[in-house]
N, C-alpha and C. Protein backbone atom coordinates (compact mmCIF):
# COMPACT_ATOMS: atom_id res chain seq x y z
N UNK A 1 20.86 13.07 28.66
CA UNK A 1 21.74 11.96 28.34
C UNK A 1 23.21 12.33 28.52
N UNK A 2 23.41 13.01 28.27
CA UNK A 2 24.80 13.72 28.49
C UNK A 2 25.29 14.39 29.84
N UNK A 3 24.24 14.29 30.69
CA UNK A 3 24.49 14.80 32.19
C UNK A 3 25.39 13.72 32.97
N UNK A 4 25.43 13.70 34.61
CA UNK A 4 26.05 12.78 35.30
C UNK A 4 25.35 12.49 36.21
N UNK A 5 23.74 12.52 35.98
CA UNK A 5 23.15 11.36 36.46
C UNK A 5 23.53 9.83 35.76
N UNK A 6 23.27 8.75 36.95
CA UNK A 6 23.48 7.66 36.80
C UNK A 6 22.46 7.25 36.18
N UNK A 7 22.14 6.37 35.06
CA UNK A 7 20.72 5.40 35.00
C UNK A 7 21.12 4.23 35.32
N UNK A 8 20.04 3.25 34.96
CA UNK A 8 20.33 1.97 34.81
C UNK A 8 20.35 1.70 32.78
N UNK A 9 20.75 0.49 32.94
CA UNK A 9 21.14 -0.04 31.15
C UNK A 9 19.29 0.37 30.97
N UNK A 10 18.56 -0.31 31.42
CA UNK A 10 17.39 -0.02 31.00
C UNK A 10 16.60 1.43 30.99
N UNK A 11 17.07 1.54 32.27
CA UNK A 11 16.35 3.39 31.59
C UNK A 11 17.44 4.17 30.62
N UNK A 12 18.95 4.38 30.87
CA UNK A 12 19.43 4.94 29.56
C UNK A 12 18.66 4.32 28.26
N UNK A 13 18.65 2.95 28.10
CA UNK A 13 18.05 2.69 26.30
C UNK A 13 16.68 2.88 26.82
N UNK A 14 15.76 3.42 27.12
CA UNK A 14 14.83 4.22 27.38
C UNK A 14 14.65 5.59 26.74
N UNK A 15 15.62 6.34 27.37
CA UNK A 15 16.01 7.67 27.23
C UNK A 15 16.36 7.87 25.78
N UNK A 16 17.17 6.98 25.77
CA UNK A 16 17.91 6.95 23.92
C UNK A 16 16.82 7.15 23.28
N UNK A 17 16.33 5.92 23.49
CA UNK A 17 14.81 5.68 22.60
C UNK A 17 13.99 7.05 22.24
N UNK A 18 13.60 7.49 23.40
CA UNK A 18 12.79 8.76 23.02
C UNK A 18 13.36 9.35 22.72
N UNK A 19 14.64 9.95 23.02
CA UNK A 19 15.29 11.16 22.37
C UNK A 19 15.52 10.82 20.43
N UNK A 20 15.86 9.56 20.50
CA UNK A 20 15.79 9.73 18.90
C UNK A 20 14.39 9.71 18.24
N UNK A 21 13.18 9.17 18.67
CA UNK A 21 11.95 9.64 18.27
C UNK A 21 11.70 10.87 18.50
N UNK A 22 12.35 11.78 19.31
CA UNK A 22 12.17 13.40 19.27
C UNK A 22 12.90 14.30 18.24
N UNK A 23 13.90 13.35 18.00
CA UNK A 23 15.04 14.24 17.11
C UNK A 23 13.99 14.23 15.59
N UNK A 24 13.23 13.07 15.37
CA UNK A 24 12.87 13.05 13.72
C UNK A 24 14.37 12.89 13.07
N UNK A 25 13.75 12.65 11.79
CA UNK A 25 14.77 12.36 10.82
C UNK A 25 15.01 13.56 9.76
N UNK A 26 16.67 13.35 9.40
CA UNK A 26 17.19 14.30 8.86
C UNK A 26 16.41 14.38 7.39
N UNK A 27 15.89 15.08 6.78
CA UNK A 27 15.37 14.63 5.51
C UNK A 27 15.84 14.59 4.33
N UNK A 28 15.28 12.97 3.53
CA UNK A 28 16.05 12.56 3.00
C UNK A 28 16.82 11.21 3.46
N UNK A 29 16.95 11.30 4.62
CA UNK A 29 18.01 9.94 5.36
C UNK A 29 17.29 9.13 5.99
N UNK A 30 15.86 9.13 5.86
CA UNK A 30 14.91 7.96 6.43
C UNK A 30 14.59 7.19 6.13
N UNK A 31 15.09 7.00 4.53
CA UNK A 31 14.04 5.57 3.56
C UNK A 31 14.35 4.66 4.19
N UNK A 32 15.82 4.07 4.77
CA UNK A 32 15.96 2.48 5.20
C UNK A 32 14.79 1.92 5.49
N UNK A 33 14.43 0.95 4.97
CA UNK A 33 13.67 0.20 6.03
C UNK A 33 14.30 -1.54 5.97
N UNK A 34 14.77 -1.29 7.38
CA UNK A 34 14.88 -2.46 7.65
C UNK A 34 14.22 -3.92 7.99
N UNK A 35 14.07 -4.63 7.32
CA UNK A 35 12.88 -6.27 7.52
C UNK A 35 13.73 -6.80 8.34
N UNK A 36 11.95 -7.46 9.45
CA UNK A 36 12.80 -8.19 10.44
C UNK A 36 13.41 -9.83 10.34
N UNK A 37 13.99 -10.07 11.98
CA UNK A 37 14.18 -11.34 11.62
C UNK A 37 13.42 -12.25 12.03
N UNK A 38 12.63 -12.06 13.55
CA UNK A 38 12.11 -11.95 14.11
C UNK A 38 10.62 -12.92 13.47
N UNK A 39 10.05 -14.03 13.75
CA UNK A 39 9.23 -14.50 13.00
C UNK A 39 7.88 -13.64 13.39
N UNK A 40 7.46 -13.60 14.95
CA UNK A 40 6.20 -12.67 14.74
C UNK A 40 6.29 -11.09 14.24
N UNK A 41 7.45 -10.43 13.72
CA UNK A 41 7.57 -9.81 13.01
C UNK A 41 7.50 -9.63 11.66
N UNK A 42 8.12 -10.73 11.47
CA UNK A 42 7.96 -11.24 9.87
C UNK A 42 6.32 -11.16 9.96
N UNK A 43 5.56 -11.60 10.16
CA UNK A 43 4.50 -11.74 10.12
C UNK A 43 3.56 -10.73 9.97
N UNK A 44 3.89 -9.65 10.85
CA UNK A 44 3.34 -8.11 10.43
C UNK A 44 3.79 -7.23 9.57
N UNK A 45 4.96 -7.90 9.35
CA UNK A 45 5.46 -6.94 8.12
C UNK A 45 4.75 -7.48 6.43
N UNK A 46 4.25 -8.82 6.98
CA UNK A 46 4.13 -9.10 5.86
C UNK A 46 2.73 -8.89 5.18
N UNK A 47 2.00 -8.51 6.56
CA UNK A 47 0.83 -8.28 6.32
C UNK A 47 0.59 -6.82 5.77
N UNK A 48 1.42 -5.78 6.55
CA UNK A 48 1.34 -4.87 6.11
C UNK A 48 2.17 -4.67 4.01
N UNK A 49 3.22 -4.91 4.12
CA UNK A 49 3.63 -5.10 2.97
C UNK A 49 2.49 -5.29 1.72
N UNK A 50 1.94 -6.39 2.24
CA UNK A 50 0.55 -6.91 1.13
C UNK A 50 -0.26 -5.81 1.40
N UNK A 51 -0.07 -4.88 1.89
CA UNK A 51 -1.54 -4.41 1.93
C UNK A 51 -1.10 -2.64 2.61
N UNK A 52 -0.26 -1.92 2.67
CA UNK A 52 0.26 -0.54 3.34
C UNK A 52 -0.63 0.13 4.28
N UNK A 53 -1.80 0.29 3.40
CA UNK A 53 -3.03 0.91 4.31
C UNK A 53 -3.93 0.60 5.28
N UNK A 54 -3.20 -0.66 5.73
CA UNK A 54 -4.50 -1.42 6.97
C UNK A 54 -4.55 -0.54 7.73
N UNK A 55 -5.07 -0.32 8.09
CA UNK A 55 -4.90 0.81 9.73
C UNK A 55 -5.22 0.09 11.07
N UNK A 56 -5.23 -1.30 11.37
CA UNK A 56 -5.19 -1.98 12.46
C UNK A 56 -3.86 -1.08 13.48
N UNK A 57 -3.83 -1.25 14.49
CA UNK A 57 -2.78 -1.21 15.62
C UNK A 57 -2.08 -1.84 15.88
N UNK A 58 -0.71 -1.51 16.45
CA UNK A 58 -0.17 -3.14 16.86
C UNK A 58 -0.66 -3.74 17.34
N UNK A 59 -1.57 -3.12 18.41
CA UNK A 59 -2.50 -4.70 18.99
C UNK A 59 -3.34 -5.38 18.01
N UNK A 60 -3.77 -4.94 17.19
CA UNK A 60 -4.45 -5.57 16.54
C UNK A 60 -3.97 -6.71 15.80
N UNK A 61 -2.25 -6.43 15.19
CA UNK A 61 -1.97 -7.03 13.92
C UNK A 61 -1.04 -7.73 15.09
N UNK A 62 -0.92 -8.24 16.21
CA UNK A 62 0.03 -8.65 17.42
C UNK A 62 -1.40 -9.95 17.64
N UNK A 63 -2.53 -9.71 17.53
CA UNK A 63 -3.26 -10.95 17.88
C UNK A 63 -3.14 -11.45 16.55
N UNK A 64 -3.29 -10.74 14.72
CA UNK A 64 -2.61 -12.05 14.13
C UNK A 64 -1.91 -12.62 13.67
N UNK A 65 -0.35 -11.84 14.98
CA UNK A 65 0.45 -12.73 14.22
C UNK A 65 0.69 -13.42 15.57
N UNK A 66 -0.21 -13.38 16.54
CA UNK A 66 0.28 -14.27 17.82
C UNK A 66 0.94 -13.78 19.06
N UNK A 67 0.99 -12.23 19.07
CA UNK A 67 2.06 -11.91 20.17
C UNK A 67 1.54 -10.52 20.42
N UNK A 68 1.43 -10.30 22.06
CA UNK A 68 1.03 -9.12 22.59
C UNK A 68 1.95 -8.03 21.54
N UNK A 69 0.82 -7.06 22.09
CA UNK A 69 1.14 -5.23 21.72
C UNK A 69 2.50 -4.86 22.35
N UNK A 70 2.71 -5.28 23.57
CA UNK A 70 4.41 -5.45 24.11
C UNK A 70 5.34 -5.41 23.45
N UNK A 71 5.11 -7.06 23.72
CA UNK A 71 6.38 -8.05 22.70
C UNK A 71 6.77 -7.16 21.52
N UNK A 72 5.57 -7.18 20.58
CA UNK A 72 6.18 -6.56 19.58
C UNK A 72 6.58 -5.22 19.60
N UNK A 73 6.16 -4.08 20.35
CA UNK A 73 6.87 -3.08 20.39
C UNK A 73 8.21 -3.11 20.76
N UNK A 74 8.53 -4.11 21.84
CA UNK A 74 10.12 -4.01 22.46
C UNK A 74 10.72 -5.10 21.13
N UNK A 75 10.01 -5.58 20.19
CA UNK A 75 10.90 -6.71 19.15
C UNK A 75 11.06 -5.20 18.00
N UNK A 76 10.67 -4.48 17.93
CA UNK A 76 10.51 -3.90 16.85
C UNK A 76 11.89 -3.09 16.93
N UNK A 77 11.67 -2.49 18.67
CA UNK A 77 12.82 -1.38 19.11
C UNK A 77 14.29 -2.30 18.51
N UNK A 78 14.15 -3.36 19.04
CA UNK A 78 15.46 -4.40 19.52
C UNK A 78 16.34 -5.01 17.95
N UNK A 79 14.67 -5.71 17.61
CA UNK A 79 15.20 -5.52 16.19
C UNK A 79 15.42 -5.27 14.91
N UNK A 80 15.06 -3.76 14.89
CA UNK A 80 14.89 -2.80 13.83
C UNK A 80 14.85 -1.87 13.85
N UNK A 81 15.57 -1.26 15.25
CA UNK A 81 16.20 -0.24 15.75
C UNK A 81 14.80 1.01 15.55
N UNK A 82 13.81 1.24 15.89
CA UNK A 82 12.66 1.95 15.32
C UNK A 82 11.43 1.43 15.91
N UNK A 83 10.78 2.47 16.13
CA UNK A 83 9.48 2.32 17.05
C UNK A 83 8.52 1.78 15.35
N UNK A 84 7.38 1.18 16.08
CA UNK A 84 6.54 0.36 15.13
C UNK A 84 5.97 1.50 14.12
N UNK A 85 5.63 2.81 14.86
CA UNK A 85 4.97 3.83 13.75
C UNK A 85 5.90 4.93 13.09
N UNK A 86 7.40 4.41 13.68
CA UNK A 86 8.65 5.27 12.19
C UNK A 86 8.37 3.51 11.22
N UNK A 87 8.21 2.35 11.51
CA UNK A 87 8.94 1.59 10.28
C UNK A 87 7.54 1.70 9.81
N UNK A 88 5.98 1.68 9.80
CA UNK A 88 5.05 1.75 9.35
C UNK A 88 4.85 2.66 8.15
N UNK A 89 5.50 4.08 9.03
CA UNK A 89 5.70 5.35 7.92
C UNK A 89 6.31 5.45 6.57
N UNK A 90 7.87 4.57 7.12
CA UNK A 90 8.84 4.42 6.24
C UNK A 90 8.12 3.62 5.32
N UNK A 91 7.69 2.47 5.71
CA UNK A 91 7.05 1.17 4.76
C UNK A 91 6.00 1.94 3.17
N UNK A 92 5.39 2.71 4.41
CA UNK A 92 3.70 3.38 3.80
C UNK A 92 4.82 4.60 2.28
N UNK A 93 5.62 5.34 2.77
CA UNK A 93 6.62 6.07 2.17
C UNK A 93 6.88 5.23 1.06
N UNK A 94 8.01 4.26 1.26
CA UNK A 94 7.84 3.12 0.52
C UNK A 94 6.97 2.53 -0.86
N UNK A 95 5.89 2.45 -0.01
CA UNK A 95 5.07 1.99 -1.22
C UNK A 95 4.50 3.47 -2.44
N UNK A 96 4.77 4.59 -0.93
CA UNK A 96 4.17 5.79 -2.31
C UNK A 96 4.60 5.86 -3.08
N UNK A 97 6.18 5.95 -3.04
CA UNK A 97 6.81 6.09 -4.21
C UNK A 97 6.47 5.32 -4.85
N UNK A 98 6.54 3.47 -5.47
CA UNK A 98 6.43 3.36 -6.46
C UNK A 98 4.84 3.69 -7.04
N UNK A 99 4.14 3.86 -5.91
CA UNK A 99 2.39 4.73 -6.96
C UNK A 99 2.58 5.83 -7.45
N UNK A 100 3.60 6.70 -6.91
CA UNK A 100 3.82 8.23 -7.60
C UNK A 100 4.16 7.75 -9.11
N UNK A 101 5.27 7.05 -9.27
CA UNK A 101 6.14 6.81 -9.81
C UNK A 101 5.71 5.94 -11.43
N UNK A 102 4.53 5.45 -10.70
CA UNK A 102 3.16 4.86 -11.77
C UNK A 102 2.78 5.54 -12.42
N UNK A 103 2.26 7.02 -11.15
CA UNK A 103 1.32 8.05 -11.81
C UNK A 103 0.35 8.26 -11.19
N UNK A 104 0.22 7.77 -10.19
CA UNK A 104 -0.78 7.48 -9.09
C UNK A 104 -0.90 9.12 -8.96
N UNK A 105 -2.58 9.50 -8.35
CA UNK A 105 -2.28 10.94 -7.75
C UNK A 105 -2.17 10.99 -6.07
N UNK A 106 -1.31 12.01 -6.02
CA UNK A 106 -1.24 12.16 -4.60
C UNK A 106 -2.53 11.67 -3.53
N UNK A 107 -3.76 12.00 -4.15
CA UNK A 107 -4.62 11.90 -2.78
C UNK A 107 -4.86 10.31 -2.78
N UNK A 108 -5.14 9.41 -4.24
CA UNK A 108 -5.06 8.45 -4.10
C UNK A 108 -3.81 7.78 -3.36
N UNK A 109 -2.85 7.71 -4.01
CA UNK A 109 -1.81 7.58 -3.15
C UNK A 109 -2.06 7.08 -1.05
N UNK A 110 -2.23 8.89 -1.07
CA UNK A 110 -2.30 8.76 0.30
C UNK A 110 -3.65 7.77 0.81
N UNK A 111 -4.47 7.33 0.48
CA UNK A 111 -5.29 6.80 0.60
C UNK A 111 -5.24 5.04 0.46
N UNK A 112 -4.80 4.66 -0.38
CA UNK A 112 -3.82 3.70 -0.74
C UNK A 112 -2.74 3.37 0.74
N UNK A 113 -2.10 3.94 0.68
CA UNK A 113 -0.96 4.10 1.41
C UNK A 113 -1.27 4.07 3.36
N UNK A 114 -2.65 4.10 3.26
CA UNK A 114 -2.98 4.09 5.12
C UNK A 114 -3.45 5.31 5.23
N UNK A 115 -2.68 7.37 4.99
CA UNK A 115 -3.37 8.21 5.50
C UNK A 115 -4.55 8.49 5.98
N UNK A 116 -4.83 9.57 6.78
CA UNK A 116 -5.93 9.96 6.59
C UNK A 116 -6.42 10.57 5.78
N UNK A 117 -5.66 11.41 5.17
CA UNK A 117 -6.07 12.34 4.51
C UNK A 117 -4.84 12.77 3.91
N UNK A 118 -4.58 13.43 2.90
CA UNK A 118 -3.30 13.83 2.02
C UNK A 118 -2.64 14.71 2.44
N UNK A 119 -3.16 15.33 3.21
CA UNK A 119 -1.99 16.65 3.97
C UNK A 119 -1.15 15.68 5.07
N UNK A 120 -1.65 14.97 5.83
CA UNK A 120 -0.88 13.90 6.61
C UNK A 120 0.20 13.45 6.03
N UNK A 121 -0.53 12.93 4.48
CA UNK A 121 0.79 12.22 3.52
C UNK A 121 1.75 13.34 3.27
N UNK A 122 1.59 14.30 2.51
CA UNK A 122 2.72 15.55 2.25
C UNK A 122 3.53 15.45 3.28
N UNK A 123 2.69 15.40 4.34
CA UNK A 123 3.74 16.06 6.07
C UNK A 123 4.85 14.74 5.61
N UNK A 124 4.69 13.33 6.15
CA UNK A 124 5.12 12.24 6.08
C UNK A 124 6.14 12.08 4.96
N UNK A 125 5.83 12.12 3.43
CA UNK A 125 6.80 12.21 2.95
C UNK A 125 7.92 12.89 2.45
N UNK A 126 7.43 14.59 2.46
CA UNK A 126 8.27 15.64 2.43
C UNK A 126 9.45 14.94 3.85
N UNK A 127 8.89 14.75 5.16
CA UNK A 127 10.23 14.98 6.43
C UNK A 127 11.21 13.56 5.96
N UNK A 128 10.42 12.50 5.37
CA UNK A 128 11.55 10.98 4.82
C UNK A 128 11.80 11.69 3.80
N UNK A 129 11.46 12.24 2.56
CA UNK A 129 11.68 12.22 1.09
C UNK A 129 12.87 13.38 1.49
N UNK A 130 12.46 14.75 1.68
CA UNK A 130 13.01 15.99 1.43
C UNK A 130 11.96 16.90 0.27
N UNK A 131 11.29 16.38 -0.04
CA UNK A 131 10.50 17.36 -0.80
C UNK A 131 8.86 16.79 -1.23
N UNK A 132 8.31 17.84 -1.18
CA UNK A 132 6.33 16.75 -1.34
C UNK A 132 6.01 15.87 -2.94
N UNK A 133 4.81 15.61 -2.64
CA UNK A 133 5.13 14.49 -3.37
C UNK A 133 4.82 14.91 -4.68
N UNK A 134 4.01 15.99 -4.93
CA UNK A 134 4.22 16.34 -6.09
C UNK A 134 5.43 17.12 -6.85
N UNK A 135 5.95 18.14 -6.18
CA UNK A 135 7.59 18.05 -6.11
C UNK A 135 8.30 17.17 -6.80
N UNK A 136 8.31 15.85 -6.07
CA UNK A 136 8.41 14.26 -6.77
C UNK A 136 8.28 13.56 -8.17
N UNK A 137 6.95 13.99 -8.29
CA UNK A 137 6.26 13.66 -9.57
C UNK A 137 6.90 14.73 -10.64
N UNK A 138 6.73 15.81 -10.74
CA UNK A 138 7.24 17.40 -11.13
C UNK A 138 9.00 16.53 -11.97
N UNK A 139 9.54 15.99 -10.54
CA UNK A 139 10.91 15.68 -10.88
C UNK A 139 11.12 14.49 -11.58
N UNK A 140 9.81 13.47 -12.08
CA UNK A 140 10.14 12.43 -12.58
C UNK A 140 9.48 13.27 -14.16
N UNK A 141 9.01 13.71 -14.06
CA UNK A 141 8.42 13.97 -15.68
C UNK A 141 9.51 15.05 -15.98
N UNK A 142 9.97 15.66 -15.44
CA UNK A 142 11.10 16.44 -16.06
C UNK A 142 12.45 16.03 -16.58
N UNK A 143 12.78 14.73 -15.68
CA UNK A 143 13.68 13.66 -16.33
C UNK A 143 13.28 13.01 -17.61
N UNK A 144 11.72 12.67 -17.72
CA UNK A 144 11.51 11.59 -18.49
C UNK A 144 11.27 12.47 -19.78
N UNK A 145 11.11 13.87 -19.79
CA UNK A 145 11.41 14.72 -21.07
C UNK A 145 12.12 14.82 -21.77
């Protein structure tokens, strides 16, 4: 990106694109999650929202909210700056916390939450959070002492 090859507008925001899905996030600085405006967006967000752990695909949740696996990947980039499986993560992140925060245990949690399995979840929320999730928990009962 920084060289003096030429692109076009479309392959530079190409390039962008992946390079910031390569960079990952600083941890700690990932919670945003931004809701779209976007109505067949709205629509998957809302499905997921009700529910964190579906594990459908975008294609899947793109037939019900009406709109190819495409569309919504380039609506997602465009408007919510984020590929469909960082805002999924963030979302799924999202909801752990307030189950940690219940008391929920980690594996439930992750289970709850979409994972496969709870080491997936640790990975996932330690690189958004900054620290695992029991870590987390550790730090809410030590406050609430």
């Amino acid at each position: 990106m920084t060289g003096d090859e030429v692109r076009s507008a479309d392959a530079e925001r190409r390039v962008r694109a992946v390079v910031l899905d390569e960079l990952g996030v600083v941890p700690g600085e990932g919670l945003h999650l931004p809701e779209p405006r976007d109505d067949w967006l709205r629509v998957v967000a809302e499905l997921l929202h009700a529910e964190p752990g579906r594990g459908e695909t975008l294609a899947g949740l793109g037939r019900l909210a009406g709109a190819s696996e495409r569309t919504l990947s380039r609506l997602f980039q465009s408007d919510l700056g984020m590929s469909f499986h960082r805002w999924r993560t963030v979302l799924r992140v999202h909801h752990a916390l307030f189950r940690l925060t219940e008391g929920a245990s980690v594996t439930d949690t992750a289970i709850a939450c979409g994972w496969a399995n709870p080491s997936a979840f640790i990975g996932a929320f330690t690189a958004l959070v900054g620290q695992t999730p029991g870590r987390y928990q550790a730090e809410l009962r030590e406050r609430a002492e």
